[in-house]
Protein backbone atom coordinates (compact mmCIF):
# COMPACT_ATOMS: atom_id res chain seq x y z
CA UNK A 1 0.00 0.00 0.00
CA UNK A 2 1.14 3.54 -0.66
CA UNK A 3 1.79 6.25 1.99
CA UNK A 4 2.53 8.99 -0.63
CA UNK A 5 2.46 12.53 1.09
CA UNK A 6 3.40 15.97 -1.25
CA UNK A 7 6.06 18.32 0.36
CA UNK A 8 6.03 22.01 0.23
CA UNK A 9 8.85 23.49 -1.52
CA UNK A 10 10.90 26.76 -0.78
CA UNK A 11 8.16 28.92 -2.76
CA UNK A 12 4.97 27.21 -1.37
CA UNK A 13 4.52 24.78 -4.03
CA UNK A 14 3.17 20.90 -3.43
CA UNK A 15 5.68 18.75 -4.30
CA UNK A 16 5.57 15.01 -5.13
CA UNK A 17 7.40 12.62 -2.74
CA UNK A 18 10.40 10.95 -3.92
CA UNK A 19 11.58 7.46 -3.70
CA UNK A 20 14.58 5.15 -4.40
CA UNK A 21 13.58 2.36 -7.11
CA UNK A 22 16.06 -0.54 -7.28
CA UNK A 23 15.95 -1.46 -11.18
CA UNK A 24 18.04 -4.54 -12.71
CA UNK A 25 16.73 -3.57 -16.05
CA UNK A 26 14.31 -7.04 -15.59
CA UNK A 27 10.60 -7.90 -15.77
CA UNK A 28 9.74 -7.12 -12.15
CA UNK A 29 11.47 -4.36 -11.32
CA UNK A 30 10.50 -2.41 -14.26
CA UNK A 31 7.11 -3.19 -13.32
CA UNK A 32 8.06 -1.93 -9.62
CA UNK A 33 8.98 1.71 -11.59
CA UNK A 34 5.59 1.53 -12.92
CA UNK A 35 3.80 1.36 -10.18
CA UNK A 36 5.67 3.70 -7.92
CA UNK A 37 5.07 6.68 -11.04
CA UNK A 38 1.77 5.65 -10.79
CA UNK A 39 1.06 6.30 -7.30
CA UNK A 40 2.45 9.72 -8.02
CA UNK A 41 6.31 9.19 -6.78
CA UNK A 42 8.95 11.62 -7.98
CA UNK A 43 11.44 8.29 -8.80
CA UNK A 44 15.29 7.95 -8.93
CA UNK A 45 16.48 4.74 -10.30
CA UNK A 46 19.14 2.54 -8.72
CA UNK A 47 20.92 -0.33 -10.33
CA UNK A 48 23.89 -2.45 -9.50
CA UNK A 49 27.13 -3.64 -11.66
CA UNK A 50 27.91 -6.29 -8.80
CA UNK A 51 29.97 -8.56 -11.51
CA UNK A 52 27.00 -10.37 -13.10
CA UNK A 53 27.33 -12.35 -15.56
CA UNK A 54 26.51 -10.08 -18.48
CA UNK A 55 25.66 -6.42 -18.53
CA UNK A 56 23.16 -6.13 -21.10
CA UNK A 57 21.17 -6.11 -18.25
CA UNK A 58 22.75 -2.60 -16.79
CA UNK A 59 22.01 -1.12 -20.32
CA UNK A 60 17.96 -1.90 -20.32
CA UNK A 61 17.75 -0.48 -17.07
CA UNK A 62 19.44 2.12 -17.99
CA UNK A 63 17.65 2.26 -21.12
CA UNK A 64 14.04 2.14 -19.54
CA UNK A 65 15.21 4.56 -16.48
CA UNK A 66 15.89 7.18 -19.28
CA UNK A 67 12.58 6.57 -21.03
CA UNK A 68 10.30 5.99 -18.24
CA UNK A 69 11.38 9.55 -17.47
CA UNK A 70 12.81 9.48 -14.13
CA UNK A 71 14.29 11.89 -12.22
CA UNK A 72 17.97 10.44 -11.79
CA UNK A 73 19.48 7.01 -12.56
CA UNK A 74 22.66 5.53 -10.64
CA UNK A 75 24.85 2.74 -10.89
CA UNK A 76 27.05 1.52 -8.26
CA UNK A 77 29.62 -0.66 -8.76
CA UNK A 78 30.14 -3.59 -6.12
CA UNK A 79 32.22 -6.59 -7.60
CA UNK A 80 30.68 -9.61 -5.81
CA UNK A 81 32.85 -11.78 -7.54
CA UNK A 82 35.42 -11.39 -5.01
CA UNK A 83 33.32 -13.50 -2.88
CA UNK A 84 32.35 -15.56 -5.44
CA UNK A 85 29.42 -18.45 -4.24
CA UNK A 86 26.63 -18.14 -6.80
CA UNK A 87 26.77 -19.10 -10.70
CA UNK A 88 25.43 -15.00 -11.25
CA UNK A 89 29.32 -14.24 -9.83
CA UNK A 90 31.27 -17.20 -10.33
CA UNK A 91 31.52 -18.43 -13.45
CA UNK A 92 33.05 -22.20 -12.30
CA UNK A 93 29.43 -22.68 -11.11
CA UNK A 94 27.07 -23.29 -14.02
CA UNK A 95 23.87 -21.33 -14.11
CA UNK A 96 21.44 -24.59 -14.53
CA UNK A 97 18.65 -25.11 -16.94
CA UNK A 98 15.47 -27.19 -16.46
CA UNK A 99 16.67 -27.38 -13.44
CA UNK A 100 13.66 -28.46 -10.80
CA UNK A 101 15.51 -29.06 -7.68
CA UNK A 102 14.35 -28.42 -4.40
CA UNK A 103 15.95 -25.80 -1.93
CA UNK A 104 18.18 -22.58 -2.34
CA UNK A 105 19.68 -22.29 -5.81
CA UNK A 106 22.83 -21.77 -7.07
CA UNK A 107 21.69 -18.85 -8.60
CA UNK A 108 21.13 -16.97 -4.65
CA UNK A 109 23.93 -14.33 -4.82
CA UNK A 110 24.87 -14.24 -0.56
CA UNK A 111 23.24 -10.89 0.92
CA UNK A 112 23.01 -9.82 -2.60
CA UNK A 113 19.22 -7.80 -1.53
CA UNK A 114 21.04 -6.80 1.94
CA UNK A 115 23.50 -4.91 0.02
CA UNK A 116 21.50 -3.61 -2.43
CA UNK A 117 18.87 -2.03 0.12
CA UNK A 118 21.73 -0.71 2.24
CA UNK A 119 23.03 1.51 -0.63
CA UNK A 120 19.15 2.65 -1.26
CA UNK A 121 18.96 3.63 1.86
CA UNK A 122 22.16 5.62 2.08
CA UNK A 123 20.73 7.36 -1.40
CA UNK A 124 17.35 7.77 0.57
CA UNK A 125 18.89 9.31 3.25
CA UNK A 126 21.05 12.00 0.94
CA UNK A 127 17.61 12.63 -1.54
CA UNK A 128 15.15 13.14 1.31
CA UNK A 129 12.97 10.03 0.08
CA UNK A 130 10.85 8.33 2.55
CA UNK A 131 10.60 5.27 0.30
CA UNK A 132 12.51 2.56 -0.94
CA UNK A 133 10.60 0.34 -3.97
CA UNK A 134 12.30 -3.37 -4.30
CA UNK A 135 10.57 -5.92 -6.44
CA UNK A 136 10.65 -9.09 -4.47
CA UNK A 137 8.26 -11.47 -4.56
CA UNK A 138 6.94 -14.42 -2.13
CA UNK A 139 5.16 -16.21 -5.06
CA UNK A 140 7.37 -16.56 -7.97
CA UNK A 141 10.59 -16.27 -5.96
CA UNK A 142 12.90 -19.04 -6.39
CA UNK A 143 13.53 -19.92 -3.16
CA UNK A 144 15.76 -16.88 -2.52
CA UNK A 145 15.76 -16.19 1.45
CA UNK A 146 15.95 -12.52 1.25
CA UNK A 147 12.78 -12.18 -1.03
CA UNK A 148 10.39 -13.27 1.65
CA UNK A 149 7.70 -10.69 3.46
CA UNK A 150 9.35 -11.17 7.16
CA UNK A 151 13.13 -10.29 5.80
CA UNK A 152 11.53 -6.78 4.56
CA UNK A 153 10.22 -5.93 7.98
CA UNK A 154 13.03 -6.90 9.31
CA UNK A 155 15.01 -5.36 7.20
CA UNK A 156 12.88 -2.09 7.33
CA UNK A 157 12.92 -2.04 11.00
CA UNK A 158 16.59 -2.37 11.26
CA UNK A 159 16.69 0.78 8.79
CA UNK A 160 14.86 2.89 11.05
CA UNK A 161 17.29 2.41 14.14
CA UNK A 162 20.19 2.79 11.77
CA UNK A 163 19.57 6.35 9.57
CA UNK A 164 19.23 9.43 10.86
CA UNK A 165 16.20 9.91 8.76
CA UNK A 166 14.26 7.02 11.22
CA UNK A 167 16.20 8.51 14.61
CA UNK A 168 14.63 12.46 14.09
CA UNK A 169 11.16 10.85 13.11
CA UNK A 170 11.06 10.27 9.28
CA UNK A 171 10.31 6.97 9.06
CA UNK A 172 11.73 4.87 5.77
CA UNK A 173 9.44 2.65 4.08
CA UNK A 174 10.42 -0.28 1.83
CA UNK A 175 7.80 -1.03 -0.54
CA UNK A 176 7.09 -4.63 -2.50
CA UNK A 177 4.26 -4.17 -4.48
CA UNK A 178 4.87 -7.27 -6.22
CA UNK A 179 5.19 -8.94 -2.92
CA UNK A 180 1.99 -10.92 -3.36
CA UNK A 181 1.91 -11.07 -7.38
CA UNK A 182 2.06 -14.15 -9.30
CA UNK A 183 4.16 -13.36 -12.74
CA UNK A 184 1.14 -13.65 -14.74
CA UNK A 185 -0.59 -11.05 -12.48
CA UNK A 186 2.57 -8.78 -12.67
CA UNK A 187 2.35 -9.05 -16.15
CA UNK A 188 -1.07 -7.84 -16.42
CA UNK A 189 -0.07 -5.06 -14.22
CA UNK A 190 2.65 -3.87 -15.91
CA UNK A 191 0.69 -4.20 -19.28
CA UNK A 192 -2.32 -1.85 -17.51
CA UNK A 193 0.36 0.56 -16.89
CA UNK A 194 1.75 0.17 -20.56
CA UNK A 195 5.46 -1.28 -20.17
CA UNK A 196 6.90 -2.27 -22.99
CA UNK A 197 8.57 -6.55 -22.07
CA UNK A 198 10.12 -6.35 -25.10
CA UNK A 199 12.74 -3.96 -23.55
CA UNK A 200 13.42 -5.76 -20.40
CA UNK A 201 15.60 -8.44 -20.05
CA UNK A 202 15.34 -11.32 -17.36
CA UNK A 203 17.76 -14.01 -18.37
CA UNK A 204 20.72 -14.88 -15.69
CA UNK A 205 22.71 -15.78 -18.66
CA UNK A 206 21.56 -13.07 -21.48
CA UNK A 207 24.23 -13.00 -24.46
CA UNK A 208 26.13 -9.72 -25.24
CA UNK A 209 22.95 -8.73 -27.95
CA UNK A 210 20.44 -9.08 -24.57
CA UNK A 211 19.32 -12.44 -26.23
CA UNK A 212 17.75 -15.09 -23.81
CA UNK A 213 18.80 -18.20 -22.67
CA UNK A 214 15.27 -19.21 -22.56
CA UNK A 215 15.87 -21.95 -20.47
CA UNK A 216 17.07 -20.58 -17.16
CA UNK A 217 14.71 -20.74 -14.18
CA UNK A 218 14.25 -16.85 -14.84
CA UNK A 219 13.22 -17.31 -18.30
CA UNK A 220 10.87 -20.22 -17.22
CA UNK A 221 8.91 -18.86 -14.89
CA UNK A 222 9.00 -15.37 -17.49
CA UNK A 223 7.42 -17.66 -19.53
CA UNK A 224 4.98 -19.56 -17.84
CA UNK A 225 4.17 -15.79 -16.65
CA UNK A 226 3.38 -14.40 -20.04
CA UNK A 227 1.54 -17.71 -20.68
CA UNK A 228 -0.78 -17.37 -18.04
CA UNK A 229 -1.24 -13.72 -18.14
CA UNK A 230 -2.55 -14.57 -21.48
CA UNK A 231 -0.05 -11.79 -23.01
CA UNK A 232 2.08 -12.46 -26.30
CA UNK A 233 5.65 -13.09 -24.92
CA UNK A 234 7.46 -10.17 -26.42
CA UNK A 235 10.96 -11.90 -25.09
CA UNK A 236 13.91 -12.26 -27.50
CA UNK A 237 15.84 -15.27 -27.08
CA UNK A 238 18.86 -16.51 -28.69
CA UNK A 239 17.56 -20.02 -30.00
């Protein structure tokens, strides 16, 4: 649910309220963007070259940040591979296809969402933004631990204690629309809101062009999404 609340500038004026949108240049999150202009947010974008395996991925959200108008677009540069211990950041492990195994994939990047938020928050703190949109999801989620509803309130709570912003009594909010969304239903969504999928690219292994794998449990479950949404899949994969 939104909390949006206008500001009053130096000369009087209302002003819209601003917020911190976490953008990876995939399905979701562009959705997330959506959504946040929609309830009436002034946005700045935030993406992440962490030392995934591709970056045609930093160049759509890039891309769509720039056309979706927003106010400001960063991206911070964090080399995860120095840790290493997911197949997004080390590329001895194999990102696996068709792969229908039970528990936490390979594909988890350790604290990857901790990080991510913790920067937001800094750029929060800095902008004057209240709000902090992330597009995790409990549904469609892969098993990742740090997509589930009780890490954001944790998460959120911990924020709070830790900024200034929480301490003098502006509370930070981190919003997951999508929280509750099956793929098809964040598909429709997006659609009602006009994003263009074709633009977007969700593929852990996307070529240099931004061409699909198609058979990575992203692109599955992008699939089965646009499948069920009843939406052509406007996806471009490599095969």
């Amino acid at each position: 649910m939104s909390n949006t609340s206008s500001t009053l500038s130096e000369q009087g004026e209302q002003t819209p309220p601003k917020a911190v949108v976490l953008v990876s240049g995939g399905l979701d999150s562009t959705t997330v963007l959506a959504i946040a202009q929609s309830q009436g947010y002034d946005c700045y974008t935030l993406s992440f070259d962490y030392g995934q395996r591709h970056r045609a991925e930093l160049q759509a959200a890039q891309r769509l940040s720039k056309e979706m108008g927003v106010t400001g677009h960063k991206t911070v540069n964090l080399d995860l591979r120095t840790i290493g211990g997911s197949a997004l950041t080390d590329n001895a492990i194999d990102v696996p296809e068709d792969d229908d195994s039970d528990g936490i994939p390979v594909t988890y990047v350790p604290a990857r969402n901790t990080v991510f938020l913790s920067i937001a928050l800094g750029w929060a703190e800095v902008l004057g933004a209240n709000d902090i949109f992330i597009g995790v999801n409990a549904v469609d989620y892969s098993g990742y631990p740090d997509c589930r509803p009780e890490y954001i309130t944790a998460y959120e709570k911990m924020a709070n204690l830790a900024t200034k912003a929480g301490v003098e009594g502006q509370p930070l909010r981190i919003q997951t629309p999508l929280m509750d969304m099956s793929k098809a239903d964040i598909i429709q969504k997006g659609s009602q809101l006009g994003v263009d999928y074709s633009k977007t690219i969700s593929c852990y292994q996307a070529n240099e062009q931004g061409l699909a794998c198609g058979k990575c449990d992203s692109c599955r479950l992008r699939k089965q999404g646009f499948a069920e949404a009843g939406v052509p899949d406007p996806t471009k994969y490599a095969s």
